[in-house]
PDB file of N, CA and C in Angstrom:
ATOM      1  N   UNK A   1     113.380  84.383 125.218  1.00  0.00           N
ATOM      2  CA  UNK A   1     114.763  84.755 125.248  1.00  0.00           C
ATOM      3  C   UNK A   1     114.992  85.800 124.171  1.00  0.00           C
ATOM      4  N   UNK A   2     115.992  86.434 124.503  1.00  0.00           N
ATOM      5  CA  UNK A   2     116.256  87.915 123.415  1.00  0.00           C
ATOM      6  C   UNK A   2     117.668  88.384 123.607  1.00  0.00           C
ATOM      7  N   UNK A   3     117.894  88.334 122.584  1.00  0.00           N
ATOM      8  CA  UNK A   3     119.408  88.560 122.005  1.00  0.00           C
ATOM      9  C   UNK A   3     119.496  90.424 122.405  1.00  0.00           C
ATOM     10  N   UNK A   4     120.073  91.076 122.990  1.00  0.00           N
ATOM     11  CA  UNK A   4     120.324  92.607 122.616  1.00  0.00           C
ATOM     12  C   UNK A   4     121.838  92.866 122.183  1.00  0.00           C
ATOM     13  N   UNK A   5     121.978  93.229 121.182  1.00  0.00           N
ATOM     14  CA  UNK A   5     123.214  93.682 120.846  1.00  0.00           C
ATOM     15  C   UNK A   5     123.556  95.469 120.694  1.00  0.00           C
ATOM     16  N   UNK A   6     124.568  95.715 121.265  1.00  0.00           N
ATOM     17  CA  UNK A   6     125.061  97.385 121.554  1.00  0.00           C
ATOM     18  C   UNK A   6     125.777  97.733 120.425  1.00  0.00           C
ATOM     19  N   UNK A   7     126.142  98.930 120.722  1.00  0.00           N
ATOM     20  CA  UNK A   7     126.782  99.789 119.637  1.00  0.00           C
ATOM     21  C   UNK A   7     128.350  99.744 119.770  1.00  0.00           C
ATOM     22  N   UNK A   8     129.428  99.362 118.847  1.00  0.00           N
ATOM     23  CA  UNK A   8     130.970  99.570 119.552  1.00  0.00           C
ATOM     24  C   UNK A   8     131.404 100.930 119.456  1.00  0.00           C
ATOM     25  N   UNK A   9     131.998 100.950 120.302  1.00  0.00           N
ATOM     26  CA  UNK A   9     132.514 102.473 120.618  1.00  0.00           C
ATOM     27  C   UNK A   9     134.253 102.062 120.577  1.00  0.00           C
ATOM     28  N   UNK A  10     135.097 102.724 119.323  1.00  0.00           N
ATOM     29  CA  UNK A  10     136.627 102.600 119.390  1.00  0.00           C
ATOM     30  C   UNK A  10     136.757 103.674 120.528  1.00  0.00           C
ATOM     31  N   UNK A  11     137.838 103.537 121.683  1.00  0.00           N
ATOM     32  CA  UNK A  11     137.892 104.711 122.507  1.00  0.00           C
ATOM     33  C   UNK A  11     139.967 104.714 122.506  1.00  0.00           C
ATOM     34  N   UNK A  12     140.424 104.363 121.492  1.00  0.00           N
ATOM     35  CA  UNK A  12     141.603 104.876 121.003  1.00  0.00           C
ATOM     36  C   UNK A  12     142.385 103.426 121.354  1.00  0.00           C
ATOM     37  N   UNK A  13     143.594 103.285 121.003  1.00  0.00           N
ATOM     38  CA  UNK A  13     144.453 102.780 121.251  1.00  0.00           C
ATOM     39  C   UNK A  13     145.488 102.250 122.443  1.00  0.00           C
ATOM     40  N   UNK A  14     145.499 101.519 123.175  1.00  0.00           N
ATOM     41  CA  UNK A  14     146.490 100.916 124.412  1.00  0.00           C
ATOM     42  C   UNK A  14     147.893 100.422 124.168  1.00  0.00           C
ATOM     43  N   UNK A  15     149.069 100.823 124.425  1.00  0.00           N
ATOM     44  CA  UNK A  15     149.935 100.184 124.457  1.00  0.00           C
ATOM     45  C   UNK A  15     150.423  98.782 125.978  1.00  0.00           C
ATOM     46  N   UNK A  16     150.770  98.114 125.503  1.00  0.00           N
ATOM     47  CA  UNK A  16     151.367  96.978 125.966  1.00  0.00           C
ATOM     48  C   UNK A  16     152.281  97.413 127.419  1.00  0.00           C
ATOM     49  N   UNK A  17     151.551  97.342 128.522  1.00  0.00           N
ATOM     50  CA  UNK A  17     152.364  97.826 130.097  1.00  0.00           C
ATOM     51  C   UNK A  17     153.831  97.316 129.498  1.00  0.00           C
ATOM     52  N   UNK A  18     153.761  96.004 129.635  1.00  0.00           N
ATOM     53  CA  UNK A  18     155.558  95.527 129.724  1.00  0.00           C
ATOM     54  C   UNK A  18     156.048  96.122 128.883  1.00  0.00           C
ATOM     55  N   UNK A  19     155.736  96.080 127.733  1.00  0.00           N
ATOM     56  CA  UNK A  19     156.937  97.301 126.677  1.00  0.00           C
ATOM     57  C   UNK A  19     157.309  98.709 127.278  1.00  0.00           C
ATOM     58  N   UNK A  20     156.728  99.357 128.232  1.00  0.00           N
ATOM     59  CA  UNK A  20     156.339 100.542 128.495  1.00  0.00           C
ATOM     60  C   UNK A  20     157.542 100.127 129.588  1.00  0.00           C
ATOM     61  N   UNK A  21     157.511  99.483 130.780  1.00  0.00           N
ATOM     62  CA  UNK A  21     158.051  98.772 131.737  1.00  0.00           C
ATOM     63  C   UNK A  21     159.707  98.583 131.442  1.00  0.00           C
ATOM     64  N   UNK A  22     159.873  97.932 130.463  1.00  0.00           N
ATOM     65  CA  UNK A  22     160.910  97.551 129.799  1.00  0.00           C
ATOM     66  C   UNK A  22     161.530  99.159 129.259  1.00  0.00           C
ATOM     67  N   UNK A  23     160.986  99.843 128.604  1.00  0.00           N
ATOM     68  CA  UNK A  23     161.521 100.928 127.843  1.00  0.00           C
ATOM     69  C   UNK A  23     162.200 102.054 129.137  1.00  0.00           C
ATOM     70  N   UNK A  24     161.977 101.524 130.473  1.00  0.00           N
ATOM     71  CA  UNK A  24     162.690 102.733 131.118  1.00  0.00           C
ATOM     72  C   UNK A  24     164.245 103.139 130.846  1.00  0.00           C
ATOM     73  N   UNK A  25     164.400 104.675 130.308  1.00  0.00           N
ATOM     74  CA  UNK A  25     166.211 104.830 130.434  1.00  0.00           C
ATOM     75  C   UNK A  25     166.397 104.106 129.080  1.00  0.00           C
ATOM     76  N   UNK A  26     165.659 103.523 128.560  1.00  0.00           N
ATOM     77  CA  UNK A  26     166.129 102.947 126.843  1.00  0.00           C
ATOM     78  C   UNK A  26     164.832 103.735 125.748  1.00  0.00           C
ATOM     79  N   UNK A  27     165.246 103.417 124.930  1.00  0.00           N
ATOM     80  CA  UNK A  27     165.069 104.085 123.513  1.00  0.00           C
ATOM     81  C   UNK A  27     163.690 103.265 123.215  1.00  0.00           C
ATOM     82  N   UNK A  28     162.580 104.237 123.067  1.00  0.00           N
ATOM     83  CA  UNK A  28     160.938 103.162 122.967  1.00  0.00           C
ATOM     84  C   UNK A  28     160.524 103.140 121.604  1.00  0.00           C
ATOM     85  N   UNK A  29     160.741 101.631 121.210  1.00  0.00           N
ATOM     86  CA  UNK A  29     160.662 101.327 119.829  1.00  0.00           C
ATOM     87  C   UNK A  29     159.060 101.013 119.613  1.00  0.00           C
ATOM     88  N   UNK A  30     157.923 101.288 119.469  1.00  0.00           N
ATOM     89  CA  UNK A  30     156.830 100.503 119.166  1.00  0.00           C
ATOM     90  C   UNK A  30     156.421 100.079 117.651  1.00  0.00           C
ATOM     91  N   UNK A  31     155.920  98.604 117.924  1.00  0.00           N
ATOM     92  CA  UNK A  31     155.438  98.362 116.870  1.00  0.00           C
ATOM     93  C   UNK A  31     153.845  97.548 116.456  1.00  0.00           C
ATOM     94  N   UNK A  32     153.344  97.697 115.455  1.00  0.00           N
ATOM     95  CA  UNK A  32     151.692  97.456 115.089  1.00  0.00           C
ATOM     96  C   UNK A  32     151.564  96.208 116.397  1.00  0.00           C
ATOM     97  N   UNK A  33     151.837  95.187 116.923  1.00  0.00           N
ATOM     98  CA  UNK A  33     152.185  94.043 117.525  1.00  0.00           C
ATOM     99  C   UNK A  33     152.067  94.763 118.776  1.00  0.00           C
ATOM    100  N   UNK A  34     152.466  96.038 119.600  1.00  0.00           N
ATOM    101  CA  UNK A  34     152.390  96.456 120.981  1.00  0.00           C
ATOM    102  C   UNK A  34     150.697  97.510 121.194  1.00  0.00           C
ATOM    103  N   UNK A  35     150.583  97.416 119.968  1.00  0.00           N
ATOM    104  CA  UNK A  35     149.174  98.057 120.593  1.00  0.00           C
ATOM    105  C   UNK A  35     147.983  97.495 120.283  1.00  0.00           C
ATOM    106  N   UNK A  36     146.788  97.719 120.913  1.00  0.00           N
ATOM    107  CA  UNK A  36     145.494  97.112 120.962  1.00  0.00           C
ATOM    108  C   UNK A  36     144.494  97.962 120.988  1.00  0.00           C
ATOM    109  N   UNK A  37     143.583  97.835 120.300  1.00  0.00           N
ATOM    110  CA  UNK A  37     142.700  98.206 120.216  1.00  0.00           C
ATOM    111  C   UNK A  37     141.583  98.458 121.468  1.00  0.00           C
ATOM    112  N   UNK A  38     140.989  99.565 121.412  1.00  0.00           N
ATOM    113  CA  UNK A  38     140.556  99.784 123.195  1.00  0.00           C
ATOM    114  C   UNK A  38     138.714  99.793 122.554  1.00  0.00           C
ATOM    115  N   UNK A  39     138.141  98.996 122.677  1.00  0.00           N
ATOM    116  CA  UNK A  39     136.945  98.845 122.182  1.00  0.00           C
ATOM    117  C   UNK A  39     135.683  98.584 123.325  1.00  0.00           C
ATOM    118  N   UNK A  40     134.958  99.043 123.186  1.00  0.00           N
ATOM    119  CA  UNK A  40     133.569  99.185 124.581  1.00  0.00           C
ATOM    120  C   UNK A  40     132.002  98.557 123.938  1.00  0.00           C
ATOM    121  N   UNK A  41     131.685  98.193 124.260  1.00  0.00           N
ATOM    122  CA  UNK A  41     130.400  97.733 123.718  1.00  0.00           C
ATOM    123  C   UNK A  41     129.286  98.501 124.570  1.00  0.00           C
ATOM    124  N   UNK A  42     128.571  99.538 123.788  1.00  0.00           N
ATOM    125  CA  UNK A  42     127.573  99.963 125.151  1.00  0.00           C
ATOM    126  C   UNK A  42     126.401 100.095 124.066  1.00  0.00           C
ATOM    127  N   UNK A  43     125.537 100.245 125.826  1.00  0.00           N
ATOM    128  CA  UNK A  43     123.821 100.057 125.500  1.00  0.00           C
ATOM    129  C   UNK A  43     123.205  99.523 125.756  1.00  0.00           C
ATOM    130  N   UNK A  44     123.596  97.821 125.548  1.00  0.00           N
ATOM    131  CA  UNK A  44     123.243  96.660 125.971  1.00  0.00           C
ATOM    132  C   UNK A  44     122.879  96.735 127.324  1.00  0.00           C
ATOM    133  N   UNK A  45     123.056  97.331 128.767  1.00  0.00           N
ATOM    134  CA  UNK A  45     122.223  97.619 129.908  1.00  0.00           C
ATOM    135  C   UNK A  45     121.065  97.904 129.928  1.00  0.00           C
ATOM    136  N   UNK A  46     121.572  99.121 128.975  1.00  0.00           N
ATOM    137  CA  UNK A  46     119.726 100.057 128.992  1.00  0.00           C
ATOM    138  C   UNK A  46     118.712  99.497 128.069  1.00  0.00           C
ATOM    139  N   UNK A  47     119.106  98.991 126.942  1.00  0.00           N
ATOM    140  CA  UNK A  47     117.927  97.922 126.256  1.00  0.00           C
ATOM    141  C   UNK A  47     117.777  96.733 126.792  1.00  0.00           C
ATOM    142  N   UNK A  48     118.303  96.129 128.050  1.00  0.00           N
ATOM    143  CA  UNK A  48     118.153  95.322 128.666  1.00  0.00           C
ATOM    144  C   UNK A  48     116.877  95.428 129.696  1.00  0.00           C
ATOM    145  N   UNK A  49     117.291  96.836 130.617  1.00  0.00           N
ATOM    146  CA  UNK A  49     116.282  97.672 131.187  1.00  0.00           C
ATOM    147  C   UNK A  49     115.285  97.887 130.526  1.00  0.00           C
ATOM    148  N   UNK A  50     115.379  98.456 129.690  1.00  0.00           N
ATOM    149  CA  UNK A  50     113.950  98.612 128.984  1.00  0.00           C
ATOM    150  C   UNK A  50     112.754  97.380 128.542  1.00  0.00           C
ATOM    151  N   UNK A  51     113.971  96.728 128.141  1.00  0.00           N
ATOM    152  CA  UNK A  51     113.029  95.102 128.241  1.00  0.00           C
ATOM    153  C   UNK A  51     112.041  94.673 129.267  1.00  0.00           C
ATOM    154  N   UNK A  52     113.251  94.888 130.357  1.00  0.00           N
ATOM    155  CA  UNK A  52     111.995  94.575 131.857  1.00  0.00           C
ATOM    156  C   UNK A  52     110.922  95.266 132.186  1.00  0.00           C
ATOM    157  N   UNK A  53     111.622  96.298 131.867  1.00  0.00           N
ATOM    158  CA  UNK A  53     109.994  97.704 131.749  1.00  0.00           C
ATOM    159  C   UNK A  53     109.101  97.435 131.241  1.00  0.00           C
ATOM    160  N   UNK A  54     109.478  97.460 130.175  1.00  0.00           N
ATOM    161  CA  UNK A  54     107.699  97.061 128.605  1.00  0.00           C
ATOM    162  C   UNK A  54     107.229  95.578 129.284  1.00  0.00           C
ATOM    163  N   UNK A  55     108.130  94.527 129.887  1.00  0.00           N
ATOM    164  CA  UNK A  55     107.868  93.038 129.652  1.00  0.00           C
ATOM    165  C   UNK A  55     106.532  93.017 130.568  1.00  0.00           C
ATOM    166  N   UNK A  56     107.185  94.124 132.179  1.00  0.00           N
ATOM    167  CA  UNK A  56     106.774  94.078 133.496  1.00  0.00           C
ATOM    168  C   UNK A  56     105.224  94.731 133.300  1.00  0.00           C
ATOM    169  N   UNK A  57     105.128  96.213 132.826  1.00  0.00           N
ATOM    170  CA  UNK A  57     104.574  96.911 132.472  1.00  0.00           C
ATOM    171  C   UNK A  57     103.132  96.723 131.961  1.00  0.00           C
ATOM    172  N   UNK A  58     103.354  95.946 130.602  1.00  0.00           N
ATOM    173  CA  UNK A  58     102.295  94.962 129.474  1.00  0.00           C
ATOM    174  C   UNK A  58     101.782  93.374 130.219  1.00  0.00           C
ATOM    175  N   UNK A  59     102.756  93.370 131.750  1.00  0.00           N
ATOM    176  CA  UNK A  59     102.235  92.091 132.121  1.00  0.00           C
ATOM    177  C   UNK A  59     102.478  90.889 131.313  1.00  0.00           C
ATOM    178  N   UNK A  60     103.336  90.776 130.430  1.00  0.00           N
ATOM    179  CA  UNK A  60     103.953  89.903 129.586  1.00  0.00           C
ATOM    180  C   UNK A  60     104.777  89.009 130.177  1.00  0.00           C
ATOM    181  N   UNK A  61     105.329  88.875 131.852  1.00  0.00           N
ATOM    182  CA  UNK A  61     106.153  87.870 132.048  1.00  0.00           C
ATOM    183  C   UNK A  61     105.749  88.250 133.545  1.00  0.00           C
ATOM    184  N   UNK A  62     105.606  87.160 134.223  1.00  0.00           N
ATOM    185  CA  UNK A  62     105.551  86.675 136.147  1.00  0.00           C
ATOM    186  C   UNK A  62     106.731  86.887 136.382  1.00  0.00           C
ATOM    187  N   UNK A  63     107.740  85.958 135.368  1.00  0.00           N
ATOM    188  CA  UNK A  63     108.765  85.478 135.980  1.00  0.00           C
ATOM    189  C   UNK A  63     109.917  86.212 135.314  1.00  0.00           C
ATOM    190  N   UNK A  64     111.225  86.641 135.717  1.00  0.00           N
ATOM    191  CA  UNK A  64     112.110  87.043 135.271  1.00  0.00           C
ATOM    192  C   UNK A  64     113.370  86.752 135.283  1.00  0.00           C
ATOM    193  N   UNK A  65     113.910  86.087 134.449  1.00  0.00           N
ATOM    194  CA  UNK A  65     115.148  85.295 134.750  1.00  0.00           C
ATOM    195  C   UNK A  65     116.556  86.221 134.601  1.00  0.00           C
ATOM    196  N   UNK A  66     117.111  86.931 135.069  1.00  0.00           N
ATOM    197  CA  UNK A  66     118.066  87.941 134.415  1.00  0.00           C
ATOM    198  C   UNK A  66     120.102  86.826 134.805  1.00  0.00           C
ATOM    199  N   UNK A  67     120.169  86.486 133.819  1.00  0.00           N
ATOM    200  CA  UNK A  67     121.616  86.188 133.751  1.00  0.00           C
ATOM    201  C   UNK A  67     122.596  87.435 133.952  1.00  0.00           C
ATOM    202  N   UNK A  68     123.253  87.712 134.864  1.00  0.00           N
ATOM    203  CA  UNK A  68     123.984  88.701 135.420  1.00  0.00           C
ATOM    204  C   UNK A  68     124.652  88.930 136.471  1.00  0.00           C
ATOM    205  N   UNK A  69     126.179  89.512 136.762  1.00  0.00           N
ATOM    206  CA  UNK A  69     126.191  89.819 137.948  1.00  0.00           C
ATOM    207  C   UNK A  69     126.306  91.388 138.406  1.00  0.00           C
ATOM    208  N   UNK A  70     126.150  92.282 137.265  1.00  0.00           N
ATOM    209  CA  UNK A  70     126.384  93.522 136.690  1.00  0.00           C
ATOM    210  C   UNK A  70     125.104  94.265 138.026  1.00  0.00           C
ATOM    211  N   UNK A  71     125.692  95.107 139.109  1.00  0.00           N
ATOM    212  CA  UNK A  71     124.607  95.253 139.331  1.00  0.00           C
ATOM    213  C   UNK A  71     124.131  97.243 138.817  1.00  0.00           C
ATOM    214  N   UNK A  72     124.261  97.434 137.635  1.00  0.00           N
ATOM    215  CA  UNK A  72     123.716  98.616 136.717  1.00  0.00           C
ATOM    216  C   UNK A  72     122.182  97.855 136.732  1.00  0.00           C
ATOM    217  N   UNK A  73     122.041  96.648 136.843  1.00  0.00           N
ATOM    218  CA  UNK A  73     120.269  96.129 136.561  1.00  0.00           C
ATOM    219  C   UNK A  73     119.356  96.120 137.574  1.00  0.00           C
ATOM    220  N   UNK A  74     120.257  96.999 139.113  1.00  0.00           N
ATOM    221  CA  UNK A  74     119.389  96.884 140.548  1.00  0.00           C
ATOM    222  C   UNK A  74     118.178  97.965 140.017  1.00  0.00           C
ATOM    223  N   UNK A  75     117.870  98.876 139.422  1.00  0.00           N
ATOM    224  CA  UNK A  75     116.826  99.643 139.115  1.00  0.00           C
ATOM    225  C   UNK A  75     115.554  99.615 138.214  1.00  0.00           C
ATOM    226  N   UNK A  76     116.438  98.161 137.719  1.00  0.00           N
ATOM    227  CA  UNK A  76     115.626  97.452 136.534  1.00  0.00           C
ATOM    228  C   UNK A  76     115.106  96.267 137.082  1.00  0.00           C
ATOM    229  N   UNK A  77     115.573  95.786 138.369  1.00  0.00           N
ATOM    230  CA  UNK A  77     115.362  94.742 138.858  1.00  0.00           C
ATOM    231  C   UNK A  77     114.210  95.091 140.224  1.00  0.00           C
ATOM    232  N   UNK A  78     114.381  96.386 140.918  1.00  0.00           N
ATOM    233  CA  UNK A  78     113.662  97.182 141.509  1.00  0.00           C
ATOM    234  C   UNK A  78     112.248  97.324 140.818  1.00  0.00           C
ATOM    235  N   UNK A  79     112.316  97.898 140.060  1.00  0.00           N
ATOM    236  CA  UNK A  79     110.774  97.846 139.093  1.00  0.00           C
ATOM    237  C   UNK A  79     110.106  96.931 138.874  1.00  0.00           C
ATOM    238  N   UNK A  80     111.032  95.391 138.355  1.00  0.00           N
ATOM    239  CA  UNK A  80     109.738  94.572 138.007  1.00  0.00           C
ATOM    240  C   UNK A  80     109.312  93.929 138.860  1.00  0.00           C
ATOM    241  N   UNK A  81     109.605  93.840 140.509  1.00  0.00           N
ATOM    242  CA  UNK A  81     109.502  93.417 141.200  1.00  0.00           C
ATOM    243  C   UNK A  81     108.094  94.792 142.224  1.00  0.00           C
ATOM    244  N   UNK A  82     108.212  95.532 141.568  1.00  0.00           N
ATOM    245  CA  UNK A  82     107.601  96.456 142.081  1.00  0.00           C
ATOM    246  C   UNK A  82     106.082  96.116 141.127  1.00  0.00           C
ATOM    247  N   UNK A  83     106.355  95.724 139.936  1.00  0.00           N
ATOM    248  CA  UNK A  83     105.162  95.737 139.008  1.00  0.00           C
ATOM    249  C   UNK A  83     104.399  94.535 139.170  1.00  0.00           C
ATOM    250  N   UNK A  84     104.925  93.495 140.238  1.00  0.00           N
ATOM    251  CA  UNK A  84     104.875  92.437 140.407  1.00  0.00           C
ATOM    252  C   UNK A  84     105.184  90.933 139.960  1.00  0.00           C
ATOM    253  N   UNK A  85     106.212  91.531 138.986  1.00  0.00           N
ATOM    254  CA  UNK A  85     107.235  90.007 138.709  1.00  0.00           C
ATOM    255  C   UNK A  85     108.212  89.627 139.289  1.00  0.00           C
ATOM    256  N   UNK A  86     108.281  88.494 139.706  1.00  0.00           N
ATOM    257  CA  UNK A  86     109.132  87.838 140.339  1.00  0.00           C
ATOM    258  C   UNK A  86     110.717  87.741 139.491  1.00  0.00           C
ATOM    259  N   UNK A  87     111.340  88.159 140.258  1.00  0.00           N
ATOM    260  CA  UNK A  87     113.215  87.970 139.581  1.00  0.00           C
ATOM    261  C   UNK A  87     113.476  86.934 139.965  1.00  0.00           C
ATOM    262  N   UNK A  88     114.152  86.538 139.443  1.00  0.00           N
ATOM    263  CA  UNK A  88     115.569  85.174 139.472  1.00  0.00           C
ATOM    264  C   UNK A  88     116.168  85.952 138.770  1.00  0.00           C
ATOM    265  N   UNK A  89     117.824  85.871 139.763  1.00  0.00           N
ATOM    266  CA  UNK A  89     119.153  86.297 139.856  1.00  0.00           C
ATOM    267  C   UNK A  89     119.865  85.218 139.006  1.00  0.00           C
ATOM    268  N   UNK A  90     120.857  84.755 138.196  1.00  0.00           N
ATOM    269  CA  UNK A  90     121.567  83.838 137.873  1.00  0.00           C
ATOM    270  C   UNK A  90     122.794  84.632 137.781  1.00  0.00           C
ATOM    271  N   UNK A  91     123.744  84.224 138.712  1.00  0.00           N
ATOM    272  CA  UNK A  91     124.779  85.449 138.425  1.00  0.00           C
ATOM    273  C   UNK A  91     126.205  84.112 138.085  1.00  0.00           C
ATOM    274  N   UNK A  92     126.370  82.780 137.733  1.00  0.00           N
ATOM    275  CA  UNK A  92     126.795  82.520 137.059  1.00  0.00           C
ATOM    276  C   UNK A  92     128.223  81.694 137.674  1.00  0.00           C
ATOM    277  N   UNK A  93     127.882  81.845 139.434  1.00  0.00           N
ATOM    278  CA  UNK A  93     129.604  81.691 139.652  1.00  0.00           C
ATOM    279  C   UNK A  93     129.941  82.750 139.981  1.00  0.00           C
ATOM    280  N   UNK A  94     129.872  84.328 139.979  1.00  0.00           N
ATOM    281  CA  UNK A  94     130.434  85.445 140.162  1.00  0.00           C
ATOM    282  C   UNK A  94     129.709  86.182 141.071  1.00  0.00           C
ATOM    283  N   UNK A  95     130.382  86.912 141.905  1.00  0.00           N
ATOM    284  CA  UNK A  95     130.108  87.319 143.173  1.00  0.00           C
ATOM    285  C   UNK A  95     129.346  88.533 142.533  1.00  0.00           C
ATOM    286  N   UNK A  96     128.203  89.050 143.613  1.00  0.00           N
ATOM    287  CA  UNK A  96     127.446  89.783 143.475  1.00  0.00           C
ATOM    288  C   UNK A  96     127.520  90.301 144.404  1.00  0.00           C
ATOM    289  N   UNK A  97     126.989  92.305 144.258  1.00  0.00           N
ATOM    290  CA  UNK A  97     126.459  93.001 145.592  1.00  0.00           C
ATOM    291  C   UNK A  97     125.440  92.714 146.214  1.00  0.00           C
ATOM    292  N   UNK A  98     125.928  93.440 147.387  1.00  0.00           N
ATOM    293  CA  UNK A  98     124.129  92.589 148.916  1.00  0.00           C
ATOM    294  C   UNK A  98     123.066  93.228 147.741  1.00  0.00           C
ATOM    295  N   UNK A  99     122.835  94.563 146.961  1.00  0.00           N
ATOM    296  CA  UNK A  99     121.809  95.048 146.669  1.00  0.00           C
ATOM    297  C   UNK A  99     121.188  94.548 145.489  1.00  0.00           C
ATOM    298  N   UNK A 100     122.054  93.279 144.661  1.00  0.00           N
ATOM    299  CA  UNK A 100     121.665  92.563 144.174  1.00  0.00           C
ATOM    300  C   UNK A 100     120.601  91.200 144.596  1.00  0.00           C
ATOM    301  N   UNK A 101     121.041  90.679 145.695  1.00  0.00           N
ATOM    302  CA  UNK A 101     120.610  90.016 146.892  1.00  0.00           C
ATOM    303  C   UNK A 101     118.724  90.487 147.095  1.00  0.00           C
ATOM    304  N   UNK A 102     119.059  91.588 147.595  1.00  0.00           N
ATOM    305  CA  UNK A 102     118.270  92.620 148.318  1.00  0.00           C
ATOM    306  C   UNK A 102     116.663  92.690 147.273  1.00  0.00           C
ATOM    307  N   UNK A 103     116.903  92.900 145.863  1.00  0.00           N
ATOM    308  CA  UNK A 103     116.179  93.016 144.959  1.00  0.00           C
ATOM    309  C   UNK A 103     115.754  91.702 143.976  1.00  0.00           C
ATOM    310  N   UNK A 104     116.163  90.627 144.532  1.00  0.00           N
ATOM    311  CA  UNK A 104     116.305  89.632 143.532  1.00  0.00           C
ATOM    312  C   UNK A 104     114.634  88.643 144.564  1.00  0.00           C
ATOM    313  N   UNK A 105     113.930  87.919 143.580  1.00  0.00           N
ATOM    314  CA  UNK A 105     113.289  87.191 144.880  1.00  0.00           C
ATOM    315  C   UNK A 105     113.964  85.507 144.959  1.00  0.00           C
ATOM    316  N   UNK A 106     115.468  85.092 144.276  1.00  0.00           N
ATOM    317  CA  UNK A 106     115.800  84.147 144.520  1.00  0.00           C
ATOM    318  C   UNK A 106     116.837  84.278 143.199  1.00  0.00           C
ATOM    319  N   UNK A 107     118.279  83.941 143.983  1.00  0.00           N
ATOM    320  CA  UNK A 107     119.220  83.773 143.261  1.00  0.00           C
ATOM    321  C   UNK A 107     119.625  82.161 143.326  1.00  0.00           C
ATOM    322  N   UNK A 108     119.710  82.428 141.943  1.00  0.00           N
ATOM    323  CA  UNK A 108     120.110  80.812 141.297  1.00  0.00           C
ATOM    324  C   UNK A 108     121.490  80.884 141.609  1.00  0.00           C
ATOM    325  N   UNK A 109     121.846  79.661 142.458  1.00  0.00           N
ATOM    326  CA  UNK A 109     123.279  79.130 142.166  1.00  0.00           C
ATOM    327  C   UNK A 109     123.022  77.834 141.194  1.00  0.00           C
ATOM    328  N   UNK A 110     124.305  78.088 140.104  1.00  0.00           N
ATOM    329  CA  UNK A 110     123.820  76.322 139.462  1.00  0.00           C
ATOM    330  C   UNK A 110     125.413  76.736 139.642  1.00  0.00           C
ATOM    331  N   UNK A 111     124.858  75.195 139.684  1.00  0.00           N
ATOM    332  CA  UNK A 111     126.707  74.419 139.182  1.00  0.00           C
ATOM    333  C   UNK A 111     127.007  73.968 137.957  1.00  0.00           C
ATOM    334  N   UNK A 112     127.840  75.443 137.850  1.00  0.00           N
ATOM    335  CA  UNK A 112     129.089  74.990 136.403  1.00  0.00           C
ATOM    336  C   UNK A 112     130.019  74.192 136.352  1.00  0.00           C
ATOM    337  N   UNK A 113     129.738  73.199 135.488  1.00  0.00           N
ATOM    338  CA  UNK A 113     130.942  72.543 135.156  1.00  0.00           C
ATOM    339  C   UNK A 113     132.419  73.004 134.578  1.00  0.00           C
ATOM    340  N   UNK A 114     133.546  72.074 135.481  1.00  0.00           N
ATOM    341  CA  UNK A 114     134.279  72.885 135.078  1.00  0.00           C
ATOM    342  C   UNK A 114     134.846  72.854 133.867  1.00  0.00           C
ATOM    343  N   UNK A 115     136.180  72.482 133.350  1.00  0.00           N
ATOM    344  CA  UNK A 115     136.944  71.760 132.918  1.00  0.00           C
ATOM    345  C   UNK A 115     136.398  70.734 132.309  1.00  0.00           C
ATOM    346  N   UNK A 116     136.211  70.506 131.005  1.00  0.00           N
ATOM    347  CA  UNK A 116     136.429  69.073 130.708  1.00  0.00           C
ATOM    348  C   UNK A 116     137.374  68.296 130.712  1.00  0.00           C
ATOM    349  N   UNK A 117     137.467  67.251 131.612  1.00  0.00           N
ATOM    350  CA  UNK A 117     138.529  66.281 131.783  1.00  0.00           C
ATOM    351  C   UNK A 117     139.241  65.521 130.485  1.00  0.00           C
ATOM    352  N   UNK A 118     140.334  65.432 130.891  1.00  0.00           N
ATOM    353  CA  UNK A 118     140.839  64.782 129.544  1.00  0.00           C
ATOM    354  C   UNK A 118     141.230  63.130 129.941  1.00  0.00           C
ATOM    355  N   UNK A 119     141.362  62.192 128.748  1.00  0.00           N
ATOM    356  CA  UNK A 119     141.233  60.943 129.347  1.00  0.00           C
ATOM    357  C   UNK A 119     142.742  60.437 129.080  1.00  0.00           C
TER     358      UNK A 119
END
C-alpha cells in the first residue's frame, strides 16, 4: 500500500451563490464569512499512474488493486493489464464508466456499511 500525496494549487476565491442570489436590485455587502477558498489538489493521478507503470514494468505485482472510480486511470489500467497484471476495480459504491468495466479484470463490489445505528 502507498500513500501519494499532490501538490495544492490556491485557484482564487468563490463567493457564496445565495448571497449573490439574494443581492439582486440590493446593495452587495460581502463579508470574510461569504467567501471560500477554491483549492485543487493535483498530481496525485499521475503518480498514481506511474506507480502502475514501474510496479507492472519491474514485475513487482500480479495483482492490482486500484480503489477508484476516477476513470483518468483507464490508461494506467490499460497498461498493466497489457504487461500482464491483473486489475481489481474497487470503485467503492460509485458508479463507474463501461471503459472502466472494459479494462478492469474484475470489479469489486463490497458492501459498505452504512450508517451506524443508534440505540
Amino acid at each position: 500500500m502507498a500513500l501519494r500525496l499532490g501538490e495544492l494549487s490556491f485557484n482564487g476565491w468563490s463567493i457564496n451563490a445565495r448571497k449573490l442570489d439574494r443581492a439582486i436590485g440590493e446593495k452587495l455587502e460581502i463579508t470574510k464569512d461569504d467567501l471560500k477558498p477554491e483549492i485543487a489538489q493535483k498530481g496525485v493521478d499521475m503518480r498514481i499512474g506511474m506507480d502502475i507503470a514501474a510496479l507492472t514494468l519491474k514485475k513487482q505485482a500480479q495483482v492490482i488493486v486500484l480503489v477508484t472510480a476516477d476513470s483518468d486511470f483507464v490508461p494506467a489500467m490499460k497498461f498493466a493489464r497489457r504487461e500482464g497484471a491483473q486489475l481489481f476495480l474497487a470503485p467503492l459504491g460509485h458508479r463507474i464508466k463501461e471503459t472502466m468495466h472494459e479494462h478492469s479484470d474484475l470489479v469489486l463490489e463490497l458492501d459498505l456499511p452504512g450508517p451506524a445505528a443508534k440505540p
